[in-house]
Protein backbone atom coordinates (compact mmCIF):
# COMPACT_ATOMS: atom_id res chain seq x y z
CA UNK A 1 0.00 0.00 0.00
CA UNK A 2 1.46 3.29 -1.00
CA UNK A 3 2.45 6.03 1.33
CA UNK A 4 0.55 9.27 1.30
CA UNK A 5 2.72 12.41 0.80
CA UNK A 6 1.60 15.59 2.48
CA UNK A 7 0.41 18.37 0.55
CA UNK A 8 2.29 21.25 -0.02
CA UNK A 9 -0.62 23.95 1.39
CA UNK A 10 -0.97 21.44 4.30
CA UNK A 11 2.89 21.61 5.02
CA UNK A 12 2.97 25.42 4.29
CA UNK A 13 0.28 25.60 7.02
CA UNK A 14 1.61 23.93 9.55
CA UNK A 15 4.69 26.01 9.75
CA UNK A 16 3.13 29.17 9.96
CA UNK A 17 1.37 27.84 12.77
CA UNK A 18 4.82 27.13 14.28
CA UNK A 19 5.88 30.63 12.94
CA UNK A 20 3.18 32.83 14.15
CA UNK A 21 3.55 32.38 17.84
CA UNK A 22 7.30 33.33 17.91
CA UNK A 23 6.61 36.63 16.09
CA UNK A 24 6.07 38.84 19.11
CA UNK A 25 8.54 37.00 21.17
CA UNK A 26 10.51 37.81 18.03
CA UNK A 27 10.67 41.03 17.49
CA UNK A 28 10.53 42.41 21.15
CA UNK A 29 14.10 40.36 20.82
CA UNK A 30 15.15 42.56 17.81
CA UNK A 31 13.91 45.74 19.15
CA UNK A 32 16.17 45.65 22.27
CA UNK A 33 19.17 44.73 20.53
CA UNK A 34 17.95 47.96 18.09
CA UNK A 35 18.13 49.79 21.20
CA UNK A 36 21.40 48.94 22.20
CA UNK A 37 22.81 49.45 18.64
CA UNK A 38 20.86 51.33 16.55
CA UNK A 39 23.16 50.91 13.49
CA UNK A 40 21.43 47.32 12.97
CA UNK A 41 18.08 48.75 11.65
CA UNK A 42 19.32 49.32 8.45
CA UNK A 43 21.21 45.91 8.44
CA UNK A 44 17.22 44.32 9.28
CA UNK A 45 16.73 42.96 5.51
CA UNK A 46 12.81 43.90 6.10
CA UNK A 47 13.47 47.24 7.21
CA UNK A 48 15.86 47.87 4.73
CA UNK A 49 13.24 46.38 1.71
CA UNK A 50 10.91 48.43 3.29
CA UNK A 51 12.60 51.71 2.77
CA UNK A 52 13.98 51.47 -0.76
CA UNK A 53 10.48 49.93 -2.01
CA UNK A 54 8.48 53.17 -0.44
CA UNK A 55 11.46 55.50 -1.69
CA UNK A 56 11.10 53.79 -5.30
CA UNK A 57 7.69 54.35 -5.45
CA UNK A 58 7.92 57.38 -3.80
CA UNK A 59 10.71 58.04 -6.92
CA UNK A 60 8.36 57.03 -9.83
CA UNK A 61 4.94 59.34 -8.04
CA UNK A 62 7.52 62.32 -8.49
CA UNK A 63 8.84 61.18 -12.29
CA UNK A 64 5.42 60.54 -13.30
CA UNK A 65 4.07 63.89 -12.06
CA UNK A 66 7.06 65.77 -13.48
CA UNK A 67 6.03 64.10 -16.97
CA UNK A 68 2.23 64.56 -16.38
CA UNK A 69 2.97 68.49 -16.05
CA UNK A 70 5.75 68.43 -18.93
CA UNK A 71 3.00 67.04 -21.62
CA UNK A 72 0.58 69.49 -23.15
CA UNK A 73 -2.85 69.04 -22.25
CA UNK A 74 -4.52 66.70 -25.08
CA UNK A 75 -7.74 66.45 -23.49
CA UNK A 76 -9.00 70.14 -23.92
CA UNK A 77 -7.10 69.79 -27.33
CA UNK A 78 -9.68 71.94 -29.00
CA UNK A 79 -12.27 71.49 -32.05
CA UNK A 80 -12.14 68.79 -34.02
CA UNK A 81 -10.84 70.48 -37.77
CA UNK A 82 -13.99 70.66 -39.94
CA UNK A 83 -11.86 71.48 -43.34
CA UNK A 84 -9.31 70.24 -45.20
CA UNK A 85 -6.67 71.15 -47.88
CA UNK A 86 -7.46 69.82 -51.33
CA UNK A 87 -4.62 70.14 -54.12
CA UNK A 88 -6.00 71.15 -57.91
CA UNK A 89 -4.82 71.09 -60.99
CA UNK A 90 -6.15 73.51 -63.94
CA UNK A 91 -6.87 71.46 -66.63
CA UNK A 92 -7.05 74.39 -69.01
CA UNK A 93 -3.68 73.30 -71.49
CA UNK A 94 -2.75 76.85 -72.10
CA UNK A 95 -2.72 77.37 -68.09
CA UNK A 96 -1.65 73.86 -66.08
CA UNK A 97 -1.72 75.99 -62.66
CA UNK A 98 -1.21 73.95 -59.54
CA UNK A 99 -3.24 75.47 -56.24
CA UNK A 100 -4.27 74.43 -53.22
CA UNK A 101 -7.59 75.09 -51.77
CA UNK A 102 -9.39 74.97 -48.32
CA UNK A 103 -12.43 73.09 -47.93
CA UNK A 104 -15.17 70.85 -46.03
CA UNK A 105 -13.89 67.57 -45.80
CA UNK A 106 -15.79 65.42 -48.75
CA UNK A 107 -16.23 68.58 -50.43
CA UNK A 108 -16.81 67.21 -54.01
CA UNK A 109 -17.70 70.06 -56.18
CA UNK A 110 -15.36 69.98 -59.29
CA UNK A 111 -14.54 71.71 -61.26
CA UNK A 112 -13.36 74.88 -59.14
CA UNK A 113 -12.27 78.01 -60.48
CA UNK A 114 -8.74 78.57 -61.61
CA UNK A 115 -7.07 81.63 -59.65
CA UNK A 116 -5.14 82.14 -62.64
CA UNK A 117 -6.76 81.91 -65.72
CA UNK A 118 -10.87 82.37 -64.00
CA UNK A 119 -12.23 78.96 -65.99
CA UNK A 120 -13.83 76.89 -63.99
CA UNK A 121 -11.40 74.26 -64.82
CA UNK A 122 -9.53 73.35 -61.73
CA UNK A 123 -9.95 69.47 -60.71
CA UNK A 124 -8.43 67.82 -57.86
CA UNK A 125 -5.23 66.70 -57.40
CA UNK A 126 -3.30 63.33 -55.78
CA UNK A 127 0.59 62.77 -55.74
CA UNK A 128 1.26 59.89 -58.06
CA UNK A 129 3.09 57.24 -56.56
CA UNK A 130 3.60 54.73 -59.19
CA UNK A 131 4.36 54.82 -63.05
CA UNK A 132 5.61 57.46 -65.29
CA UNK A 133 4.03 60.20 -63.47
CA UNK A 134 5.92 58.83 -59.51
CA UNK A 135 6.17 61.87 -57.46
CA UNK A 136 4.17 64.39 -59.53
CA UNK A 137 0.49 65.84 -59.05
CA UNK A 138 -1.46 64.98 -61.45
CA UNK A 139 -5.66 65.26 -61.95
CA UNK A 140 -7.98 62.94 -60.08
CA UNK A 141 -11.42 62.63 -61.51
């Protein structure tokens, strides 16, 4: 018949029965030797854990503060924008003028009028990025 091993929680319970009584006993112990040599409270591990975890935190409260107050304020950002810039191209060949006007987003009325030439040929304009026309503006209809 096999043996029955003890469980870990029931071993881990057991000694902090053992444990808990001796606490007082303990550290009345360690605070009279503290008395006589007060040097050893920094040399307590606990007390010593203690301190730099509440100074660390203490540390990254400050940091985090410092960068909270450093960062503009994007809450009260202001107004969402309600236009946008739309490139055009005058498709008049005598004129070829390149503009830029400002307008509701989804604004869609094309042909606009030319700035140069006054025809109401100006059509929108996208920046090619493939083929023979890569990197130029050229008219979107």
């Amino acid at each position: 018949m096999p043996v029955e091993k003890e469980s870990k929680l029931s071993v881990w319970i057991a000694a902090l029965r053992e444990w808990v009584p001796t606490v007082r006993v303990r550290t009345v112990d360690w605070w009279m030797v503290v008395r006589e040599n007060p040097v050893l409270i920094w040399q307590t591990p606990a007390v010593r854990y203690t301190v730099i975890g509440i100074g660390g935190l203490i540390a990254v409260l400050v940091l985090r503060w410092f960068l909270l107050a450093m960062a503009p304020d994007s809450a009260g950002g202001g107004k969402p924008a309600r236009t946008a810039q739309f490139h055009v191209i005058c498709d008049d060949p005598d004129c070829g003028h390149h503009f830029a006007i400002t307008r509701e987003f989804k604004f869609k009325k094309f042909p606009v009028q030319c700035p140069k030439c006054n025809k109401k040929t100006g059509y929108r304009a996208v920046l090619s990025t493939s083929g023979p026309d890569k990197g130029q503006w050229v008219i979107r209809r």
